[in-house]
Every structure is written in C-alpha cells, then in structure tokens.
Protein backbone atom coordinates (compact mmCIF):
# COMPACT_ATOMS: atom_id res chain seq x y z
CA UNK A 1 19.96 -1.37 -0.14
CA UNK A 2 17.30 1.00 -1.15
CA UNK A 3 16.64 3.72 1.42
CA UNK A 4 12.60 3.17 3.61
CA UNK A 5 11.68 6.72 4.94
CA UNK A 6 10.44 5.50 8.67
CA UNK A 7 7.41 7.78 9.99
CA UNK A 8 6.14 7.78 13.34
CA UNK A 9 2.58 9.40 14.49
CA UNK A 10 2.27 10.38 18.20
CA UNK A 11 -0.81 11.10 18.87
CA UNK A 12 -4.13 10.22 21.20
CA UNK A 13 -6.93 7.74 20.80
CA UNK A 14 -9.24 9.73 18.65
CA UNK A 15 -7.31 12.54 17.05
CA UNK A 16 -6.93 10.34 13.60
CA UNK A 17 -3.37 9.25 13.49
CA UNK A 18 -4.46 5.50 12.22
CA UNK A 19 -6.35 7.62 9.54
CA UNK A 20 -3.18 9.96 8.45
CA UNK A 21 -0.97 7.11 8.54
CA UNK A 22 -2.84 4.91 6.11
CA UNK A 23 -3.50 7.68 4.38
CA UNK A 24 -0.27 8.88 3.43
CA UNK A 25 0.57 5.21 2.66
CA UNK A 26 -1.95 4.57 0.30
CA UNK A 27 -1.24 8.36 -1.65
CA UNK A 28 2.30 6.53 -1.45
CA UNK A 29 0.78 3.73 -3.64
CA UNK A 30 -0.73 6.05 -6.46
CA UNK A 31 2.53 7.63 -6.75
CA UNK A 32 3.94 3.77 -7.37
CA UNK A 33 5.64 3.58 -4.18
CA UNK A 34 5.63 1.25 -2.02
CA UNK A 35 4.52 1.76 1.68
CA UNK A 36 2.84 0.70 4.88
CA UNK A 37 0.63 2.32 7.34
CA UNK A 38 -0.61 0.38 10.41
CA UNK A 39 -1.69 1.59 14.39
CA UNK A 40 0.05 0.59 17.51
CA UNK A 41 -2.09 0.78 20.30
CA UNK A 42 -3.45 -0.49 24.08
CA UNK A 43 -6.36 -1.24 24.87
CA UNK A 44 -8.62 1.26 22.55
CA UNK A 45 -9.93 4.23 24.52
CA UNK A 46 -10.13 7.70 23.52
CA UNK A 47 -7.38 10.05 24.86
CA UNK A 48 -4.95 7.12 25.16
CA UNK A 49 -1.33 7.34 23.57
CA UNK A 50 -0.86 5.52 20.70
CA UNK A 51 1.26 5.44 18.07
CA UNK A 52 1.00 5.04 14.26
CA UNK A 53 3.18 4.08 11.13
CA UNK A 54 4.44 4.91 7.73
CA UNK A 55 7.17 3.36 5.87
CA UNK A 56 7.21 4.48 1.84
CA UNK A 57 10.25 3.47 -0.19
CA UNK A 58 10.85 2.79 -4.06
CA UNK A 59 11.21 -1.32 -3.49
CA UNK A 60 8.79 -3.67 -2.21
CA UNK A 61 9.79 -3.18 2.05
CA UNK A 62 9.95 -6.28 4.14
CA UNK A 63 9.64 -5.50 7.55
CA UNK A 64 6.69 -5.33 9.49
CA UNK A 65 7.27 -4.28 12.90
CA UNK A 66 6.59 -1.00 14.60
CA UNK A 67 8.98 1.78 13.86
CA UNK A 68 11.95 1.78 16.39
CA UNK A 69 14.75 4.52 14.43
CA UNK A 70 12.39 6.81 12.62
CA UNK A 71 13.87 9.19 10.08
CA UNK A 72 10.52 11.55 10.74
CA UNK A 73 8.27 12.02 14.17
CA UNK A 74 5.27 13.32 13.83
CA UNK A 75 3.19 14.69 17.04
CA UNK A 76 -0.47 15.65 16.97
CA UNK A 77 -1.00 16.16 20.62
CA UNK A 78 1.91 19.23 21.82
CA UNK A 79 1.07 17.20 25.37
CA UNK A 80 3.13 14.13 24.54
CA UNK A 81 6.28 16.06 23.86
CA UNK A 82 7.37 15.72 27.81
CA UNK A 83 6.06 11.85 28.30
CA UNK A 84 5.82 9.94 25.32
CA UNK A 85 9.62 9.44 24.34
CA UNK A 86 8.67 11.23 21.02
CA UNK A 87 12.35 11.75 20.26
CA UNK A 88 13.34 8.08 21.44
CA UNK A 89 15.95 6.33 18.21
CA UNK A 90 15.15 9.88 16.06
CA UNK A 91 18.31 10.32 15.19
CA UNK A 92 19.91 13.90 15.20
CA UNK A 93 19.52 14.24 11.46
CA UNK A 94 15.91 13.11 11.36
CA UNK A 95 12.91 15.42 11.34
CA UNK A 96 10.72 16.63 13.89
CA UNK A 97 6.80 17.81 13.34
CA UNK A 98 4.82 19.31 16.07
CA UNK A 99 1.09 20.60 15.99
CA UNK A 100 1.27 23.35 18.28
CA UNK A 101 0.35 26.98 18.45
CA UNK A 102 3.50 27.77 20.74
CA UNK A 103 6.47 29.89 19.59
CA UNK A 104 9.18 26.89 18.05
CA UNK A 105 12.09 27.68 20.12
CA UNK A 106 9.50 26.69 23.15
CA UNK A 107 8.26 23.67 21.30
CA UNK A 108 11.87 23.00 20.40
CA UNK A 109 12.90 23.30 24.32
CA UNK A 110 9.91 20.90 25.70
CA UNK A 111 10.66 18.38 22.98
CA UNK A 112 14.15 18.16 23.72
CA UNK A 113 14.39 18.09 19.67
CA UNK A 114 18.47 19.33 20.03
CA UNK A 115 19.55 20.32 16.30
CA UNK A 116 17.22 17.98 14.45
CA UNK A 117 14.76 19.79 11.78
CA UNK A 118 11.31 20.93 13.73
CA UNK A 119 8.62 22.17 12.16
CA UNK A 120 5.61 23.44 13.67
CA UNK A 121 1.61 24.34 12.62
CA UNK A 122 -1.44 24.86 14.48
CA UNK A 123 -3.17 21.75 13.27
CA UNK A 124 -5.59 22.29 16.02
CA UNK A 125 -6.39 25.81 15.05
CA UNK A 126 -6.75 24.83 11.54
CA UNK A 127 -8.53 22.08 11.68
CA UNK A 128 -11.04 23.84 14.43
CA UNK A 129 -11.31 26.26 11.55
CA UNK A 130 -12.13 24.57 8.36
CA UNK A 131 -14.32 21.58 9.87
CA UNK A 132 -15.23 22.81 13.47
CA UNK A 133 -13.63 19.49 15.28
CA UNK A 134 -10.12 18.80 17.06
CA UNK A 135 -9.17 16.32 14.55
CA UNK A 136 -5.75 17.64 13.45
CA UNK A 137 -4.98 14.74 11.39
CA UNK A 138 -5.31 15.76 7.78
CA UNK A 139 -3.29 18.82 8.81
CA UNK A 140 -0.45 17.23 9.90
CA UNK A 141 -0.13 15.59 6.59
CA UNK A 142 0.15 18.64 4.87
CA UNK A 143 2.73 19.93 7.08
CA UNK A 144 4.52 16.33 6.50
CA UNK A 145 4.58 17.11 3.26
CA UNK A 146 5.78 20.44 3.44
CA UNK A 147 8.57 19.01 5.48
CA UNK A 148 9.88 16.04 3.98
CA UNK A 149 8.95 16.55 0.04
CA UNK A 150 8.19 12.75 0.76
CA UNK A 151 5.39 12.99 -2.02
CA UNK A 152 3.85 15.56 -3.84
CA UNK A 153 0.71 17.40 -2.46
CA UNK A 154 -1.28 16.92 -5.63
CA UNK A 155 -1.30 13.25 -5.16
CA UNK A 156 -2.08 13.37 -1.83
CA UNK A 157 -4.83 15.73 -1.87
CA UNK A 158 -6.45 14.15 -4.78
CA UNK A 159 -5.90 10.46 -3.22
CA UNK A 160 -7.79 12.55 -0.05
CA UNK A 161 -10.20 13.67 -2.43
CA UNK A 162 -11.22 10.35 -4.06
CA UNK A 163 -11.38 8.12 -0.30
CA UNK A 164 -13.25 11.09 1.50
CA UNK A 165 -15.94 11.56 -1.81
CA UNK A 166 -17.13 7.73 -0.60
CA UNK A 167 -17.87 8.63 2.93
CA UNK A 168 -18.34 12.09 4.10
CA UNK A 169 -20.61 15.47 2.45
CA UNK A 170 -19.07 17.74 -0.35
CA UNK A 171 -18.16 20.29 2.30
CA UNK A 172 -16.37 18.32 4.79
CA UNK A 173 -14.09 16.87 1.96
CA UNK A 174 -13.52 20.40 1.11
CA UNK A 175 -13.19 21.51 4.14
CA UNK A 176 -10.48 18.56 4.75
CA UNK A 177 -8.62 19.50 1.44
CA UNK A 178 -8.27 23.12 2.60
CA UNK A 179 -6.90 22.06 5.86
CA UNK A 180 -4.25 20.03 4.40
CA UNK A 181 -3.31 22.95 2.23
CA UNK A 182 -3.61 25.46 4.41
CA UNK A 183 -1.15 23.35 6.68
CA UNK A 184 1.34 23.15 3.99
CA UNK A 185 1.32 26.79 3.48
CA UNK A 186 1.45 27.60 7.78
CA UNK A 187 4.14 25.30 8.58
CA UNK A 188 7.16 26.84 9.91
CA UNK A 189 10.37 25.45 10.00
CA UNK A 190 12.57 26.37 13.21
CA UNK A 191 16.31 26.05 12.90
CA UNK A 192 18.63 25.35 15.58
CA UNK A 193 20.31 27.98 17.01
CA UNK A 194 23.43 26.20 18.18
C-alpha cells in the first residue's frame, strides 16, 4: 500500500488553519498528487480550537475521516501545546511544528514532544511583520515545507500566488509570499537531547 502523509493543523477559530490546509492540498494537486484538506470544528466562533487536515499521497486516498495517527502536527497557537492533545496518536517518529517565539528546548518541554522532530518559527512575528495581522497561517506552510520536503516551495508559492492574485491587492499577495519564504528560511529544527 502506497504511503498517505497525515497532517494535522491545531490552531484557533480565525488564525487560518482551514485556509493552510486546503491550501497545501490543492499545491498538492499541481504537483499531480493527490490530497485532501478539510476543517474540523464546533460550533464556529473565533478563538475556538479547531482542528484542520491534510492528507497528500501519490494514489487516489480513500478515507475521509479526520486525522487520528498523524505522521506531522502542526500548531499555530503555542497556547494549545498544554490542552489540546496536540501530540495525541503522533507517533514518536512523526514530526512536530510549533509557531512560537520561545527557545525549542522550552517549546519541546510544554509540548511534551519526547524525541520526535520539532521545529519551531515565529509565525506570529512574521506574519505581524510582512502583512501587519496575527494570521500565522501562510507561515506555517513554509515552515511545513521546510520540515517535511512534502512538496517543493516553488509550487506552493506559485499555487499561493495564482489563488491570492483573485482576491486580495498586489501587496498583500506579496506580502503573503514573503512570509511563507521567510518562514522557510527561520525555521529551526530542535533535536532531542536524549
């Protein structure tokens, strides 16, 4: 059986996890992958926990049910680390990615992340940066891909390039392009020290 790379998105109402993980699943598409992306969410209200979904593989993927046994975590909001189960079925050899400012080996202690891979960028900081709003979203991707080598950052950024030309100004699809690069090129991987 062909291998499905499982992504989850932690995040809260509002900070664009949906977005990132349709996103990624549709730059999935243009490299002729196949893949999902879908929400998972309560009652819709900002600031709420939700969750969001990836799955990319090179065969046509059957199941459609929220992601259980990621192989990859993503977290866009540091604050979930200590009540959202964001390690729950990620198993020891799967990857962790924070957005947080904090040194690693703190993020690494609070997420109870053991000796999988973390990485960590300020997704916050950068995105405050390049577009002036505490959407981290776009960010995160770029660290994703920085992480994983899932797909290649050309596609991704031009598949960014092409949806975001339809609905926002010039300079905030710049300004999202730069973030996802700039992500890429902050993200830190921590090792385990054990």
């Amino acid at each position: 059986m062909e291998k499905i790379t499982e992504i989850r998105w932690h995040a809260r109402g509002g900070q664009g996890a949906k977005t990132a993980a349709t996103l990624l699943a549709e730059a999935a598409i243009h490299e002729g992958k196949y893949s999902q992306g879908f929400p998972d969410y309560g009652p819709e209200r900002m600031g709420a926990p939700m969750r969001g979904y990836t799955r990319i593989a090179a065969v046509p993927i059957r199941r459609h049910c929220p992601i259980e046994e990621p192989d990859v975590v993503v977290v866009l909001d540091e604050s979930l680390l200590e009540t959202a189960g964001v390690c729950d079925g990620l198993p020891e050899s799967g990857t962790l990615i924070v957005n947080s400012k904090r040194d690693p080996g703190k993020v690494r202690e609070s997420a109870g992340a053991g000796k999988r891979d973390l990485w960590v960028v300020d997704a916050t900081g950068i995105s405050l940066d390049e577009f002036k709003r505490d959407i981290p979203n776009t960010p995160m991707i770029g660290a994703l891909i920085k992480a994983t080598g899932i797909l290649k950052l050309e596609t991704v950024l031009a598949d960014i390039e092409k949806k975001f030309s339809k609905k926002f100004k010039k300079s905030m699809v710049d300004s999202n392009l730069k973030a996802i690069k700039r992500a890429y090129e902050e993200a830190v991987e921590s090792k385990c020290q054990s």
